[in-house]
N, C-alpha and C. Protein backbone atom coordinates (compact mmCIF):
# COMPACT_ATOMS: atom_id res chain seq x y z
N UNK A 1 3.41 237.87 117.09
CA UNK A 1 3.31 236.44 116.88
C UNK A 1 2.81 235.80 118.17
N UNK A 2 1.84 235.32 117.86
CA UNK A 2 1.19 234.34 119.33
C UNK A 2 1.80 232.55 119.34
N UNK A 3 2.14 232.27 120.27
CA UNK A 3 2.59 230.89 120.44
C UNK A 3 1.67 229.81 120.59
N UNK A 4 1.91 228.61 120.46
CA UNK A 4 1.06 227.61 120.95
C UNK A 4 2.09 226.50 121.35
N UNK A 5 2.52 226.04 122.46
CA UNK A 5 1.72 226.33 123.74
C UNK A 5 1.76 228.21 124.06
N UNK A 6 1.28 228.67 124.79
CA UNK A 6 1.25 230.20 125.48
C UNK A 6 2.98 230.12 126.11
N UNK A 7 3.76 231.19 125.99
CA UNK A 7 4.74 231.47 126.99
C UNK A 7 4.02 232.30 128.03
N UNK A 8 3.68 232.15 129.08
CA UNK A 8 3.12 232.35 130.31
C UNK A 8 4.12 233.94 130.31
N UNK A 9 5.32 233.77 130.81
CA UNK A 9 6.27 234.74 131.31
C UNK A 9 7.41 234.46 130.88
N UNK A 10 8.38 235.46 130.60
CA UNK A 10 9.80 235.32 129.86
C UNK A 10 10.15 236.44 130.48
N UNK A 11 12.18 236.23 130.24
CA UNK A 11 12.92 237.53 130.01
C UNK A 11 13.72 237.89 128.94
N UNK A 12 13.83 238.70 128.14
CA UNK A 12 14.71 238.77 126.96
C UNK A 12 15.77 240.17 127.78
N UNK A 13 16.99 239.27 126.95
CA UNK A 13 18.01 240.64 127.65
C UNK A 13 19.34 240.40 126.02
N UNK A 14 20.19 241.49 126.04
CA UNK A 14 20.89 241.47 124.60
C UNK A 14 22.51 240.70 125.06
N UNK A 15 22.60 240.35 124.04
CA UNK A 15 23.83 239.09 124.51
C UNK A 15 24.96 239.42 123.05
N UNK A 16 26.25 238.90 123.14
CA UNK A 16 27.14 238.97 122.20
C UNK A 16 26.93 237.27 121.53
N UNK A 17 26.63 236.77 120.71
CA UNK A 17 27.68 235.55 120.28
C UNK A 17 29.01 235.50 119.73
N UNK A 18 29.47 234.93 120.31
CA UNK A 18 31.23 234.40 120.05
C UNK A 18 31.36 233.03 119.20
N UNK A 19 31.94 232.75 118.34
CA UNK A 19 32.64 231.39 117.29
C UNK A 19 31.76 231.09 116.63
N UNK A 20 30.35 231.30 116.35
CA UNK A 20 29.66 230.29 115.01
C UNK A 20 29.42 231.33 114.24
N UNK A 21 28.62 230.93 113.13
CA UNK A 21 28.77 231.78 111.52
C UNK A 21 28.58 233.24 111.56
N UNK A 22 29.64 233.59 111.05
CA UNK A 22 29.86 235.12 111.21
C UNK A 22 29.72 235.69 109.57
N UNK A 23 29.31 234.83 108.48
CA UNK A 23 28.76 234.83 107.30
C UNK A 23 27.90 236.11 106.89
N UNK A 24 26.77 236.38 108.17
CA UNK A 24 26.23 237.91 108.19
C UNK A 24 26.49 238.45 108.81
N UNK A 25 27.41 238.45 109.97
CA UNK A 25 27.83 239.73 110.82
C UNK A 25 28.17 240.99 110.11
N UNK A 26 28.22 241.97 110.63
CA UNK A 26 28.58 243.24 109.79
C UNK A 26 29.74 243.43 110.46
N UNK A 27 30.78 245.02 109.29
CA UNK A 27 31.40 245.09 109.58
C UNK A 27 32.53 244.96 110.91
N UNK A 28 31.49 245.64 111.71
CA UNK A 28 31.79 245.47 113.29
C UNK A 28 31.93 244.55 113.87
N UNK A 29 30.80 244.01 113.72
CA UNK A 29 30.98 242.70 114.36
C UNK A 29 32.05 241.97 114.43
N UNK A 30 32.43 241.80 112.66
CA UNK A 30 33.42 241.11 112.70
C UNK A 30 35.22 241.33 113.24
N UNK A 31 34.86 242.81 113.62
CA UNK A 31 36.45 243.22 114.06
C UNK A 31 35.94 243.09 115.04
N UNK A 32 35.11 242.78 115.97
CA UNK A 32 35.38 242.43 117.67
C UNK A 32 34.96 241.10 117.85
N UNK A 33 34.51 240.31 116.35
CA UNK A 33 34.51 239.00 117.02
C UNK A 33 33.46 238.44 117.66
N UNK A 34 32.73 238.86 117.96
CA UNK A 34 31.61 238.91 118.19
C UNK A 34 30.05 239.04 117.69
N UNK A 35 29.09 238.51 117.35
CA UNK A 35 27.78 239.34 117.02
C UNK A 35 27.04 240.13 117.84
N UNK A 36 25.47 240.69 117.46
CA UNK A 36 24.86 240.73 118.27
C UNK A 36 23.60 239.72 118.92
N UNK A 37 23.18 239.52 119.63
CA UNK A 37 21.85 237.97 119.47
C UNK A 37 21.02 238.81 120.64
N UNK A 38 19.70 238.48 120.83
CA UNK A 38 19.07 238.45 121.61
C UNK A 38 18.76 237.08 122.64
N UNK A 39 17.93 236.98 123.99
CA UNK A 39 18.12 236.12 124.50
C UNK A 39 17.07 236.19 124.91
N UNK A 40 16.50 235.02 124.77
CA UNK A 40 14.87 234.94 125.71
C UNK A 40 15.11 233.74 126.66
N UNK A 41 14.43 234.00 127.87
CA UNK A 41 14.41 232.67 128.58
C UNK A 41 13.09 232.48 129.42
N UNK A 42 12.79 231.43 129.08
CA UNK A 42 11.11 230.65 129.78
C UNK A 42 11.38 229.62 130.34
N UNK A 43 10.91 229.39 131.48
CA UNK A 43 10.75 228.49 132.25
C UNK A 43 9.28 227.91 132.25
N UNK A 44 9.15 226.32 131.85
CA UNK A 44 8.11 226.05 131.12
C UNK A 44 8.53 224.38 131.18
N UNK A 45 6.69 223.33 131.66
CA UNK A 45 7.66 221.93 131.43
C UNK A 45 7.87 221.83 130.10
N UNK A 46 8.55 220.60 129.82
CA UNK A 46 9.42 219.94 129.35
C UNK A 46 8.47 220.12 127.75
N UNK A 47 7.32 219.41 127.99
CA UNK A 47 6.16 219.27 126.60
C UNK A 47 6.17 220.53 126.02
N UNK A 48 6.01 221.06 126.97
CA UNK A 48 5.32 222.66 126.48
C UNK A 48 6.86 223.34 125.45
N UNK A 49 7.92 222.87 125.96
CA UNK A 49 9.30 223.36 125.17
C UNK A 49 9.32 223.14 123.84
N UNK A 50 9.07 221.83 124.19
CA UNK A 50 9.11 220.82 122.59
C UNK A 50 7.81 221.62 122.11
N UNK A 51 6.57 221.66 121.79
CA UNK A 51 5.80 222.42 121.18
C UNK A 51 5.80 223.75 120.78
N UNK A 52 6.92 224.31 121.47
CA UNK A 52 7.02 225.66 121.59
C UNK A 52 8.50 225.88 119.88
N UNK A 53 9.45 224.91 120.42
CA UNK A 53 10.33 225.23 119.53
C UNK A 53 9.39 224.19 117.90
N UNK A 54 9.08 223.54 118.01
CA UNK A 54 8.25 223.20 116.86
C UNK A 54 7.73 224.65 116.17
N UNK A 55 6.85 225.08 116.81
CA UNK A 55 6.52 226.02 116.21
C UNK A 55 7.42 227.45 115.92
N UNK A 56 8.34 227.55 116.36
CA UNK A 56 9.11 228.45 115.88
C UNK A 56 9.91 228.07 114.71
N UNK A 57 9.70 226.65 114.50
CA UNK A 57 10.69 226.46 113.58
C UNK A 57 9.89 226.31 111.91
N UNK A 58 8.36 226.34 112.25
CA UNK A 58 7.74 226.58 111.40
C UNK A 58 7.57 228.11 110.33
N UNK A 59 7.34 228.64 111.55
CA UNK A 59 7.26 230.23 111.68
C UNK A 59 8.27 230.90 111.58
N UNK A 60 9.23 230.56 112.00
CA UNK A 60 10.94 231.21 111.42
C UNK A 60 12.22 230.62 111.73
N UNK A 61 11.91 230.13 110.11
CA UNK A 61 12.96 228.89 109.94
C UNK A 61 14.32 230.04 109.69
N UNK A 62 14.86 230.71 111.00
CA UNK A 62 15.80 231.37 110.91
C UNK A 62 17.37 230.31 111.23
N UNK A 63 18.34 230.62 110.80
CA UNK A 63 19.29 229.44 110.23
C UNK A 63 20.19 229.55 111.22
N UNK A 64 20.59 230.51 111.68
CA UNK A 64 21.36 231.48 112.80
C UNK A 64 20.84 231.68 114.23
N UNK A 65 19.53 230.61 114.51
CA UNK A 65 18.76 231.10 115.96
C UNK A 65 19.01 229.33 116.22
N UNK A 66 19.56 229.67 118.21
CA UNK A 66 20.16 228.35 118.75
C UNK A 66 19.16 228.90 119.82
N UNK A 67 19.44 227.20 120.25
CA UNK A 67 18.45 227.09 121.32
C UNK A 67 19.07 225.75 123.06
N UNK A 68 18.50 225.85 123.45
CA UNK A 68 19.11 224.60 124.52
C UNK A 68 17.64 225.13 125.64
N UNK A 69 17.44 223.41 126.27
CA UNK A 69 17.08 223.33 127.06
C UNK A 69 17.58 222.89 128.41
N UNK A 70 17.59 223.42 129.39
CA UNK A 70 18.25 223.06 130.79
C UNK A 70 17.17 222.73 131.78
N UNK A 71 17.19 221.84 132.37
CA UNK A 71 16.76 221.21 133.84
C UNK A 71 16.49 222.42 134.71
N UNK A 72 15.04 222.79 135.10
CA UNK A 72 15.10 223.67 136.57
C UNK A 72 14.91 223.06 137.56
N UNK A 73 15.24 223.19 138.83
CA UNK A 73 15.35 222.45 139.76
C UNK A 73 13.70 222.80 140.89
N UNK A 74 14.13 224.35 140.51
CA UNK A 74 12.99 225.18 141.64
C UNK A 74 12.89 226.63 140.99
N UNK A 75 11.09 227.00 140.92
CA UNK A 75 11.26 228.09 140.38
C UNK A 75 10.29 229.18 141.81
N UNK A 76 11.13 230.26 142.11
CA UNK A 76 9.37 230.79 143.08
C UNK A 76 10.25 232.20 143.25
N UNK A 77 9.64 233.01 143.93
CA UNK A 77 9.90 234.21 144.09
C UNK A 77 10.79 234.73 146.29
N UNK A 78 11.04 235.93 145.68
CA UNK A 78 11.76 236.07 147.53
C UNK A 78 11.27 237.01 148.26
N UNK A 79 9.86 236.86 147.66
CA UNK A 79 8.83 238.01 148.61
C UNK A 79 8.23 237.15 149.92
N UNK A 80 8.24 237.92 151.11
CA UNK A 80 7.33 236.87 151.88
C UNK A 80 5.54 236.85 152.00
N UNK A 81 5.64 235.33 152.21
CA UNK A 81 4.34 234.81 151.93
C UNK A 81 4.06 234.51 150.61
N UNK A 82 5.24 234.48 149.69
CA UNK A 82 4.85 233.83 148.53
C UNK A 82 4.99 232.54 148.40
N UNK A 83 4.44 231.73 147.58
CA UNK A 83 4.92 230.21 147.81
C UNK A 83 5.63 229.44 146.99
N UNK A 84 6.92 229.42 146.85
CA UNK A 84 8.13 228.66 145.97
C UNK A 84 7.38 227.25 145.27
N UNK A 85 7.53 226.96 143.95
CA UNK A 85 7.24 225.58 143.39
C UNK A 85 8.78 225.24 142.87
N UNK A 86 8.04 223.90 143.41
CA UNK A 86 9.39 223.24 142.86
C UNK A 86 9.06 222.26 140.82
N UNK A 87 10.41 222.93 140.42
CA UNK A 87 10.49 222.25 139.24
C UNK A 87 9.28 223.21 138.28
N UNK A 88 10.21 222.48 136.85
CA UNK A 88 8.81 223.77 135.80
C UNK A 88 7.49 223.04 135.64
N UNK A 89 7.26 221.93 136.37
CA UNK A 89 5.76 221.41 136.11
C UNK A 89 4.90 222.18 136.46
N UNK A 90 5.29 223.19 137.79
CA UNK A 90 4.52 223.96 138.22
C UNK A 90 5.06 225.35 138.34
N UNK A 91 5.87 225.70 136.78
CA UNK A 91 6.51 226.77 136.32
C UNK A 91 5.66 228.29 136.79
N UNK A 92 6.45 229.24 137.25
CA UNK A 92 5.54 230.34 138.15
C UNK A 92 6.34 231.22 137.52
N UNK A 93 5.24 232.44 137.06
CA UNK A 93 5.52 233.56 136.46
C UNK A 93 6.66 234.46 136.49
């Protein structure tokens, strides 16, 4: 699936959810209480978010997928001679 806007760079890593609808969890799940979810995270401005979850919600109107956006302050790397940006306007890979 290709996006519009582009996600430049992401990380996905595997996560539990805890307290909301456990309606499809499987067996397991439900004796520890837990699901399983995946987790993606992009750092990206603000527009580009809103266009981004638009279109996912076109493309998979999944009933069970949460989302939140948070404020970055500063995004850059801790190699030297690289050059830190501040904020996702000038969101870096």
């Amino acid at each position: 699936m290709s996006s519009k806007p582009a996600v430049g760079g992401f990380t996905t890593f595997k996560a539990e959810g805890h307290g909301f609808d456990f309606s499809r969890a499987s067996i397991s799940e439900r004796v520890r209480g837990r699901v399983e979810r995946g987790v993606l995270v992009a750092v990206m401005p603000r527009r580009n978010a809103s266009l981004l979850l638009e279109s996912v919600r076109k493309a998979l109107p999944v009933p069970h997928m949460a989302y939140w956006i948070e404020p970055v302050i500063e995004v850059g790397r801790l190699v030297e001679g690289s050059e830190s940006q501040s904020g996702p306007s000038g969101a870096a890979p």
